[in-house]
N, C-alpha and C. Protein backbone atom coordinates (compact mmCIF):
# COMPACT_ATOMS: atom_id res chain seq x y z
N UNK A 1 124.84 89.79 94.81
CA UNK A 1 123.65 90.52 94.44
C UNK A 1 123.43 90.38 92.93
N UNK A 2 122.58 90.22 92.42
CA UNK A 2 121.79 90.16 91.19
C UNK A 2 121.92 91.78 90.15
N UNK A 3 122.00 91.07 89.37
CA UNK A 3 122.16 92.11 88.32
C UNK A 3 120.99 93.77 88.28
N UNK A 4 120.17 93.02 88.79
CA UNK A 4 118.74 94.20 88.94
C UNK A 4 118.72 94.28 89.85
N UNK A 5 119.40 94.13 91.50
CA UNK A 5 119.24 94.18 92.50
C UNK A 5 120.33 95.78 92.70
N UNK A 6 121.46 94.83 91.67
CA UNK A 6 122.52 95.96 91.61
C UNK A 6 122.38 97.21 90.70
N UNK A 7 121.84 97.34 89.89
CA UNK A 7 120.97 98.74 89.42
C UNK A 7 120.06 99.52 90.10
N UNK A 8 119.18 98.44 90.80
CA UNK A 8 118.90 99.27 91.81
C UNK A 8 119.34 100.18 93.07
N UNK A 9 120.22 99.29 94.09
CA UNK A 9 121.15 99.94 94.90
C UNK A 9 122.12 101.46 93.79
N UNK A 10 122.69 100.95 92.60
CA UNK A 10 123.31 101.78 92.19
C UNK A 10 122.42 103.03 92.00
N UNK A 11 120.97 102.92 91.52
CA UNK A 11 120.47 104.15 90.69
C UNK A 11 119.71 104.90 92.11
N UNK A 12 119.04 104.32 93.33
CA UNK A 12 118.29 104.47 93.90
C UNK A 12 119.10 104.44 95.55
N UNK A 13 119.90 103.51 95.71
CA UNK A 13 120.11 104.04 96.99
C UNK A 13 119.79 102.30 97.86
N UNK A 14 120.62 101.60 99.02
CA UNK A 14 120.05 100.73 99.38
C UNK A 14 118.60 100.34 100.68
N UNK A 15 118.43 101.60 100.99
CA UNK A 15 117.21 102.27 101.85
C UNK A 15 116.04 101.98 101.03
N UNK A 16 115.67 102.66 99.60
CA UNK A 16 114.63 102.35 98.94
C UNK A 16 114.79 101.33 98.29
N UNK A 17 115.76 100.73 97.79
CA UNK A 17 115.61 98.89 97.13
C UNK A 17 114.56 98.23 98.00
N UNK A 18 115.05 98.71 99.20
CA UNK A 18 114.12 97.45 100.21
C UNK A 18 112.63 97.88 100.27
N UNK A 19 112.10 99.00 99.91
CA UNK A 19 110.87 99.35 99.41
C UNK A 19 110.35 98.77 98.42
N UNK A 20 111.58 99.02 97.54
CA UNK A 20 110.89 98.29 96.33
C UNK A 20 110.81 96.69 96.29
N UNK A 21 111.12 95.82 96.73
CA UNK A 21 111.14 94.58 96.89
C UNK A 21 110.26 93.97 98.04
N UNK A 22 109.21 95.32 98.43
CA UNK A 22 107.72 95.19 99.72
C UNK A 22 108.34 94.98 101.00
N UNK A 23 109.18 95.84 101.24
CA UNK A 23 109.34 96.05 102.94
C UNK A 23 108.86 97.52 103.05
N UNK A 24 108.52 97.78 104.18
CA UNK A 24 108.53 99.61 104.64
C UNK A 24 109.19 100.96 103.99
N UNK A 25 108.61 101.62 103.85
CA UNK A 25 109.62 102.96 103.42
C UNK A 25 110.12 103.55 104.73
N UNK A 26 111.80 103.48 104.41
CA UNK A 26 112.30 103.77 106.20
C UNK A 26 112.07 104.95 106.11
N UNK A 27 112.29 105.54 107.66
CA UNK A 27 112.11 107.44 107.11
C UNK A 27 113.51 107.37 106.69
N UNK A 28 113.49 109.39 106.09
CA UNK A 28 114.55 109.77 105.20
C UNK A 28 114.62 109.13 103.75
N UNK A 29 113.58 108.38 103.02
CA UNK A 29 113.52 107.75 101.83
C UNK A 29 112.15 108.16 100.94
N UNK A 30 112.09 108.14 99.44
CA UNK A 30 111.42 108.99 99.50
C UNK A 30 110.65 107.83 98.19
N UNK A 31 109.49 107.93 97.88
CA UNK A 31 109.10 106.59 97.25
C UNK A 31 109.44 107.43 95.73
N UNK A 32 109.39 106.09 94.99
CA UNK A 32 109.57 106.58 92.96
C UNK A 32 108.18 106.18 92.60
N UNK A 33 108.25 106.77 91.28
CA UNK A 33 107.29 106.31 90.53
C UNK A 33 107.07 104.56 89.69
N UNK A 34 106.25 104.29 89.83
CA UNK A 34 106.01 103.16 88.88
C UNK A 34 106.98 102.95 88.24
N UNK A 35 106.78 103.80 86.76
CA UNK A 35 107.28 104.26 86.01
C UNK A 35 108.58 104.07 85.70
N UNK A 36 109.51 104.49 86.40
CA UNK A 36 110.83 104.43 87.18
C UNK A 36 110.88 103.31 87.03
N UNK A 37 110.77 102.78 88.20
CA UNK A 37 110.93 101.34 88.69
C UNK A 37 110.94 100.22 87.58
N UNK A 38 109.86 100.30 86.36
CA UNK A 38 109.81 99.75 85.76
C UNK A 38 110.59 99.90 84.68
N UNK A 39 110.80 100.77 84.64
CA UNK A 39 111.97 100.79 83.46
C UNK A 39 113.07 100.20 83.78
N UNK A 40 112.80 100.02 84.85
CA UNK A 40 114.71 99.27 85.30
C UNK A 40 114.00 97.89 84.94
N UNK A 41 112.69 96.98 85.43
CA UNK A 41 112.27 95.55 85.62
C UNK A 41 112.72 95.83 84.09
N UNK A 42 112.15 96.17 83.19
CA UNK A 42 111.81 96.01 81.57
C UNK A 42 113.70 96.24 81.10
N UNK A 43 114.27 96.54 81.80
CA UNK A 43 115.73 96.50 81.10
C UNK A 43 116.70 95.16 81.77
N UNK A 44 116.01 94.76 82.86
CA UNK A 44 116.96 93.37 83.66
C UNK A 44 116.60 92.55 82.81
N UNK A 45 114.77 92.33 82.71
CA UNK A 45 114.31 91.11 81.44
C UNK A 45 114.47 91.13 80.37
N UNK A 46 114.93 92.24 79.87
CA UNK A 46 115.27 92.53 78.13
C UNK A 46 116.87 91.98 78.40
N UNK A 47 117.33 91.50 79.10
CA UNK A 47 118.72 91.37 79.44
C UNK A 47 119.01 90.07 80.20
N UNK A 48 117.64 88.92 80.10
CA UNK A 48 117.53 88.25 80.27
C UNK A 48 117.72 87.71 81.71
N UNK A 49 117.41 88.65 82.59
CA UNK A 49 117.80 88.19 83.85
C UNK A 49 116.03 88.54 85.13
N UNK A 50 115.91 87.28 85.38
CA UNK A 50 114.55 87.30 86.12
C UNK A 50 114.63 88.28 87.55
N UNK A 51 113.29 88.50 87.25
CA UNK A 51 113.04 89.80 88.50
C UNK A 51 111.98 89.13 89.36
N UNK A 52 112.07 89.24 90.53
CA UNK A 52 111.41 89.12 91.60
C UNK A 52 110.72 90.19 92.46
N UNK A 53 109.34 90.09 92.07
CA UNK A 53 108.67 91.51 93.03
C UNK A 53 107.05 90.79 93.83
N UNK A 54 107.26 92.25 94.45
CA UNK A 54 105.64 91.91 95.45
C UNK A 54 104.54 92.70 94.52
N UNK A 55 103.57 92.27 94.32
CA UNK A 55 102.67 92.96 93.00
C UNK A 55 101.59 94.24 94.13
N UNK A 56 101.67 95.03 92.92
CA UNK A 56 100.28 95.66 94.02
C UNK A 56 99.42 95.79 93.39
N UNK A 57 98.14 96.31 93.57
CA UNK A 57 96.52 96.11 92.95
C UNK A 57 96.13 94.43 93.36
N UNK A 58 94.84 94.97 93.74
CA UNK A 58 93.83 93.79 93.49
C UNK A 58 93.29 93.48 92.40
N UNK A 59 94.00 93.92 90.61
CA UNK A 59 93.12 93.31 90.18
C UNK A 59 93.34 91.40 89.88
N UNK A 60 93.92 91.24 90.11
CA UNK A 60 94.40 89.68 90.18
C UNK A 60 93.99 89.28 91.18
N UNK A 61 93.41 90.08 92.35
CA UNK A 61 92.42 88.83 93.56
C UNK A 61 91.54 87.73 92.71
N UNK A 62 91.03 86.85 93.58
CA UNK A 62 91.73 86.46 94.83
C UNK A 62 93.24 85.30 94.69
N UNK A 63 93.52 85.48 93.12
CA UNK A 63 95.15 85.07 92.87
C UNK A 63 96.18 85.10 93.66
N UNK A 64 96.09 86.64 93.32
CA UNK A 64 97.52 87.09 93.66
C UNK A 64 97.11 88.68 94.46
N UNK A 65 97.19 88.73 95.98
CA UNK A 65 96.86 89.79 96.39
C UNK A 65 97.89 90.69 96.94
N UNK A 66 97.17 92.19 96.34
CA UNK A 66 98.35 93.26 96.26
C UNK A 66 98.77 93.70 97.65
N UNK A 67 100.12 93.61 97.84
CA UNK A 67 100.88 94.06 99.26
C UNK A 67 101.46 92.71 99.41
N UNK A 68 101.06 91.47 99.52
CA UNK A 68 101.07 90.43 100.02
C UNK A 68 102.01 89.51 99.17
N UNK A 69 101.73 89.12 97.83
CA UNK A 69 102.47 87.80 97.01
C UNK A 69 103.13 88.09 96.30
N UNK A 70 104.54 87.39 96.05
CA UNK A 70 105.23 87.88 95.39
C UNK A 70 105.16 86.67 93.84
N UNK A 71 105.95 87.55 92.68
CA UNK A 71 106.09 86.86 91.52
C UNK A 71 107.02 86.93 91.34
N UNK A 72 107.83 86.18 90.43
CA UNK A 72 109.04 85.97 89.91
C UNK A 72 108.56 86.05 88.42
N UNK A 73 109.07 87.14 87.73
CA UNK A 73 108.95 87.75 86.12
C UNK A 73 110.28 86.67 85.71
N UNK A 74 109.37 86.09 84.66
CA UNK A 74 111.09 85.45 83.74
C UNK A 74 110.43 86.23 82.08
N UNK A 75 111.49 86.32 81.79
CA UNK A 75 111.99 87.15 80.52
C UNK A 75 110.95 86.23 79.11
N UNK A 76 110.36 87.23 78.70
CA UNK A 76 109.44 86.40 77.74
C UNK A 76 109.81 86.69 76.09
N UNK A 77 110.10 85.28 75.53
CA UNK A 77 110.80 85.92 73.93
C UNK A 77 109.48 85.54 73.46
N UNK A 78 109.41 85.90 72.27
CA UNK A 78 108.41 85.47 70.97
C UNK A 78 108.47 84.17 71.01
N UNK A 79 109.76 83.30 70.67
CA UNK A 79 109.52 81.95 70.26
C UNK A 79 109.35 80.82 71.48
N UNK A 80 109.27 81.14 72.90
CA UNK A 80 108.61 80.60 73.38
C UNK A 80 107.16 80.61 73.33
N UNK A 81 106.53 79.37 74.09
CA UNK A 81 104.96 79.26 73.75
C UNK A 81 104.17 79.99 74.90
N UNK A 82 103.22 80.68 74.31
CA UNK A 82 102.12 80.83 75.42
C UNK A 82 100.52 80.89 75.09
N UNK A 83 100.20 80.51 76.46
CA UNK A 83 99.27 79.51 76.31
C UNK A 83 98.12 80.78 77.54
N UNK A 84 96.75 80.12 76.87
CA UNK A 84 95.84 80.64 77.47
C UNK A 84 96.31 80.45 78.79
N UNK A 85 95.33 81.20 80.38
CA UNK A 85 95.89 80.92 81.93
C UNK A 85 97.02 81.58 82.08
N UNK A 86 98.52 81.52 81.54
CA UNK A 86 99.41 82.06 81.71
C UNK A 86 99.35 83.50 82.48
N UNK A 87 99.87 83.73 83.54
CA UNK A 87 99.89 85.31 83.78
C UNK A 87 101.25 86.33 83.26
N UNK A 88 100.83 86.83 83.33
CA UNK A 88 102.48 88.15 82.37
C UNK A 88 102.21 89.41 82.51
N UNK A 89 102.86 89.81 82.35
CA UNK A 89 104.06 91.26 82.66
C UNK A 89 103.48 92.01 81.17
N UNK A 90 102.76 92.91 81.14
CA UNK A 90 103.25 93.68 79.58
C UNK A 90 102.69 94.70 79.89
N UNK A 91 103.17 95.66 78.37
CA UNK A 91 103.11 97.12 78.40
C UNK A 91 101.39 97.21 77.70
N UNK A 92 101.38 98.26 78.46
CA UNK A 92 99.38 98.41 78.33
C UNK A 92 98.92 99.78 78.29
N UNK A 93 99.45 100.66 77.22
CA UNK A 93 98.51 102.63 76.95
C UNK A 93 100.30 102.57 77.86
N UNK A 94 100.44 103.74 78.95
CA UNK A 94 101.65 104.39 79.36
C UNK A 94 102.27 103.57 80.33
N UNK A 95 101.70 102.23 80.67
CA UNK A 95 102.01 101.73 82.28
C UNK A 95 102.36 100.32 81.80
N UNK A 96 102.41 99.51 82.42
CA UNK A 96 102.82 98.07 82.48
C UNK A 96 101.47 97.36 83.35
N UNK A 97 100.96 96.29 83.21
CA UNK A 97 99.74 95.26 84.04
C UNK A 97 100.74 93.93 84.03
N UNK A 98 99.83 93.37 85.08
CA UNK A 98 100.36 91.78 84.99
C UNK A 98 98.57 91.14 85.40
N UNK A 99 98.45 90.80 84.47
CA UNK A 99 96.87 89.85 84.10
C UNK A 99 97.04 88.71 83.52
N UNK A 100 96.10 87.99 83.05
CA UNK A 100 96.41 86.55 82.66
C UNK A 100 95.87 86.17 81.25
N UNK A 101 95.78 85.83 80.49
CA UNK A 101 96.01 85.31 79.37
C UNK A 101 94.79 84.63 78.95
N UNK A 102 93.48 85.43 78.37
CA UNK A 102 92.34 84.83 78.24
C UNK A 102 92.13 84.20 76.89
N UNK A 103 92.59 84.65 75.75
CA UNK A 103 92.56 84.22 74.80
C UNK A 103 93.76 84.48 73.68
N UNK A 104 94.23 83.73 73.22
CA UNK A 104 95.05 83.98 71.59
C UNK A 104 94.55 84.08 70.49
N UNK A 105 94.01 84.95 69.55
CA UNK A 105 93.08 84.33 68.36
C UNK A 105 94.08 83.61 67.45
N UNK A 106 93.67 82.79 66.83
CA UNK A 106 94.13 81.60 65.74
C UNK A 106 95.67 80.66 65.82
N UNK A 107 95.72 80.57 67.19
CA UNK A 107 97.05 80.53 68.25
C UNK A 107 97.09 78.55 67.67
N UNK A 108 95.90 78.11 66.58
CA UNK A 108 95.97 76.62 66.60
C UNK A 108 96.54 76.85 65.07
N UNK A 109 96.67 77.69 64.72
CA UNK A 109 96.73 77.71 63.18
C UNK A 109 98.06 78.00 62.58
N UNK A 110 98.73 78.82 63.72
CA UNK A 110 100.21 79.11 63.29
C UNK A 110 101.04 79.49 64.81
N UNK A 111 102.49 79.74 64.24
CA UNK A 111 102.96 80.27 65.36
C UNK A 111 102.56 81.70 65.19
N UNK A 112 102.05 82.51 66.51
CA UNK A 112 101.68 83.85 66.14
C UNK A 112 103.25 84.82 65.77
N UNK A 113 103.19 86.11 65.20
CA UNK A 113 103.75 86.70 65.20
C UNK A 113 104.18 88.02 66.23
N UNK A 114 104.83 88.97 66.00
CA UNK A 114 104.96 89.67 67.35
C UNK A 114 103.71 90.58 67.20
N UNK A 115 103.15 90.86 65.94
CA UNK A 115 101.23 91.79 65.80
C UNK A 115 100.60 90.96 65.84
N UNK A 116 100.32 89.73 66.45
CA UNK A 116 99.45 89.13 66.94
C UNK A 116 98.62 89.67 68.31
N UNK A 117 97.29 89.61 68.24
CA UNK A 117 96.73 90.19 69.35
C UNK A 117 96.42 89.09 70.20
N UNK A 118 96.85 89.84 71.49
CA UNK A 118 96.39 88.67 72.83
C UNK A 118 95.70 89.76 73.47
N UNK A 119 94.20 88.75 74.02
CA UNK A 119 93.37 89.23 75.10
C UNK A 119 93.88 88.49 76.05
N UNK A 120 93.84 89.31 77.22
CA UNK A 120 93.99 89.78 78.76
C UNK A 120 93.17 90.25 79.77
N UNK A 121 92.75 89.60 81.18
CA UNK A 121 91.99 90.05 82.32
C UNK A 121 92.53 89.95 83.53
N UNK A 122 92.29 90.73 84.47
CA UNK A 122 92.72 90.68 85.78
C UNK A 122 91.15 90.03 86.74
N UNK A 123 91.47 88.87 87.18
CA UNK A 123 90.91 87.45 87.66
C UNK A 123 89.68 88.65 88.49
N UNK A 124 90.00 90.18 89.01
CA UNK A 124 88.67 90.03 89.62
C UNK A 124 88.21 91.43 88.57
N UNK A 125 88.61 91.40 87.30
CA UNK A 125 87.79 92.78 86.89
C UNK A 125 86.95 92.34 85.66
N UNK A 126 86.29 93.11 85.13
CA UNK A 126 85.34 92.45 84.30
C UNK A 126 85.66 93.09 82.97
N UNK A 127 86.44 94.05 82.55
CA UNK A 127 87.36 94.75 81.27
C UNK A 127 88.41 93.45 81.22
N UNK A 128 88.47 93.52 79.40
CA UNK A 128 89.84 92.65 78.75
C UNK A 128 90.24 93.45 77.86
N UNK A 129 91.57 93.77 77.92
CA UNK A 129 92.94 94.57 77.44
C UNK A 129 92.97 93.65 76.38
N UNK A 130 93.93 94.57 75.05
CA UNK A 130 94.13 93.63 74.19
C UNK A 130 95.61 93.96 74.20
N UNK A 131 96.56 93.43 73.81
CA UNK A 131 98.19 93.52 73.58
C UNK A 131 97.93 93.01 72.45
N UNK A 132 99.93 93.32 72.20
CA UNK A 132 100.48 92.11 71.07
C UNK A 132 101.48 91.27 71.74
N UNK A 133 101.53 90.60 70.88
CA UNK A 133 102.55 89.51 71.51
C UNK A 133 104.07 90.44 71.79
N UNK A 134 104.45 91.12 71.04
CA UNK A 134 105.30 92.17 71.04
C UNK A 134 105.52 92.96 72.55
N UNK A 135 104.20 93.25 73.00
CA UNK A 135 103.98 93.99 74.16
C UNK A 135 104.35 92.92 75.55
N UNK A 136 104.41 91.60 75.36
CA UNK A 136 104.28 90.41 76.61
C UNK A 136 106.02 90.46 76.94
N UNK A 137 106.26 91.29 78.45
CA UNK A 137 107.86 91.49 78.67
C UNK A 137 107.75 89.71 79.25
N UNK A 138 107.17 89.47 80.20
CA UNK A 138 107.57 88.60 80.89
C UNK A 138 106.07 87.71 81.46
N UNK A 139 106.47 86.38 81.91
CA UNK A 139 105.49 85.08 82.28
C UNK A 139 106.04 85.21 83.93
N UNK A 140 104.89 85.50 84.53
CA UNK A 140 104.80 84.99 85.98
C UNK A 140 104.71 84.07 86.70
N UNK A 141 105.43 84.43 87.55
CA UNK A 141 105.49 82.48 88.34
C UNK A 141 105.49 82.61 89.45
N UNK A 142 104.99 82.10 90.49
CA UNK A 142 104.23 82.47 91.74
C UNK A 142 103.66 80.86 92.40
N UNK A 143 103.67 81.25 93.73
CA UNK A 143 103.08 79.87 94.43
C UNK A 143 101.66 79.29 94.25
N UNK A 144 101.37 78.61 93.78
CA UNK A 144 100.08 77.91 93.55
C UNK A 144 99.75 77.87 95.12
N UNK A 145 98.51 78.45 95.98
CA UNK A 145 97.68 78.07 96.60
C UNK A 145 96.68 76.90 96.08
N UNK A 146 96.08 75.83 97.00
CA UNK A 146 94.83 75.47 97.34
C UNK A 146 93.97 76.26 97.52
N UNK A 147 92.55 75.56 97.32
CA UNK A 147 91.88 76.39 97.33
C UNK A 147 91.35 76.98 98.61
N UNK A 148 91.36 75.78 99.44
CA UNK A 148 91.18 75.98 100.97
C UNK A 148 91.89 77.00 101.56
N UNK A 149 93.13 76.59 101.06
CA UNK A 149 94.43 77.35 102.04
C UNK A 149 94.29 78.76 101.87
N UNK A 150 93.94 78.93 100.27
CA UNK A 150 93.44 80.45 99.38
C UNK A 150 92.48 81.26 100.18
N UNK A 151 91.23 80.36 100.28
CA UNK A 151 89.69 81.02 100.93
C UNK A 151 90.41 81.43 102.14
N UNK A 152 91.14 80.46 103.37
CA UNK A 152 91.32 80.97 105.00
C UNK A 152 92.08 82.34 104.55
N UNK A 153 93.48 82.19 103.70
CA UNK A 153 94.58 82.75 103.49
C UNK A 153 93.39 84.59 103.57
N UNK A 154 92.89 84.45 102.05
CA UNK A 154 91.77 85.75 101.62
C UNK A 154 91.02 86.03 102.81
N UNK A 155 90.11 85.41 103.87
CA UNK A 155 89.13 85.23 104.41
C UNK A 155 90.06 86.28 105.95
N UNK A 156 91.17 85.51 106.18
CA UNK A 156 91.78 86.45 107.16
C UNK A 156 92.59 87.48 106.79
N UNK A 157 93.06 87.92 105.85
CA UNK A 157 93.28 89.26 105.19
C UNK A 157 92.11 90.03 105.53
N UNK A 158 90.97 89.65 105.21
CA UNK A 158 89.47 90.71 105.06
C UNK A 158 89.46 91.13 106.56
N UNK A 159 89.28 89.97 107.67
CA UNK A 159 89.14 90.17 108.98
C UNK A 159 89.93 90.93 109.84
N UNK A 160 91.28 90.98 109.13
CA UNK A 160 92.27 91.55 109.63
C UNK A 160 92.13 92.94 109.35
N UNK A 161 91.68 93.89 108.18
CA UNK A 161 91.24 94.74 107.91
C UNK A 161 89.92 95.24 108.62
N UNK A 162 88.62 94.59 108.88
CA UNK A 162 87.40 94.77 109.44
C UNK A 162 88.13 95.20 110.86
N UNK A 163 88.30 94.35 111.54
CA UNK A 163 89.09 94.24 112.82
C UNK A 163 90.10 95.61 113.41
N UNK A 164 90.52 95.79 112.44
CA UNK A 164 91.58 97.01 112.82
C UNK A 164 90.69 98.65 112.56
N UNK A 165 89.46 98.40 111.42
CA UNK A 165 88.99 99.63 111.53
C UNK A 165 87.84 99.64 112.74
């Protein structure tokens, strides 16, 4: 077991790990906060060890849809590069987002610093967050869909929902 797999079982119990990693809440288990949870992701990657989760929110449709895809967080330093597109992990007002990487200002001119500001959007919302580079825990990595495979993939999610109500 993994270093964050094993903080988890230790702090939480092995009933809710499997919640947290997008299976069912069994009965007798009782869900955590965000919050929580994340403080453990933000101490495995500060510790250099990649986390694997199922994301929730739609604001990353039709990307990355919430309940459904999972990401793999790898640990993000300063002196690696990042580049517009990129999606990531950072701290945003009291909570944590994972959005994508719309702009760097003057990102041709130098290496930025950690008060460098990066703009940020989630692929279906029309607000951009600003961070610092300081604030970016981690770079997401996730299965590239087609676009085809994307539209059926999205297209029967929706139906599957219509259908059941």
């Amino acid at each position: 077991m993994r270093g964050f797999m094993r903080k988890l079982v230790r702090k939480f119990g092995r009933k809710l790990v499997r919640v947290l990693v997008g299976k069912r809440l069994p009965k007798g288990c009782k869900e955590i906060e965000n919050s929580v949870a994340f403080k453990i992701v933000e101490e495995s990657l500060n510790e250099g060890v990649p986390v694997k989760m199922t994301v929730r929110g739609d604001s990353m449709f039709p990307t990355l849809a919430g309940g459904k895809d999972q990401v793999t967080l790898h640990p993000f330093t300063e002196k690696e590069s990042l580049s517009v597109g990129d999606v990531v992990l950072f701290r945003y007002k009291k909570g944590y987002l994972l959005h994508r990487v719309i702009e760097i200002p003057n990102s041709e001119s130098k290496i930025p610093g950690a008060d460098s500001p990066v703009y940020l959007k989630g692929d279906a919302l029309n607000t951009i967050e600003m961070a610092t580079i300081r604030d970016i825990l981690a770079i997401a990595h996730f299965k590239q869909h087609s676009p085809t495979s994307l539209f059926w993939k999205r297209t029967a999610s929706v139906l599957r929902k219509v259908l059941i109500i």
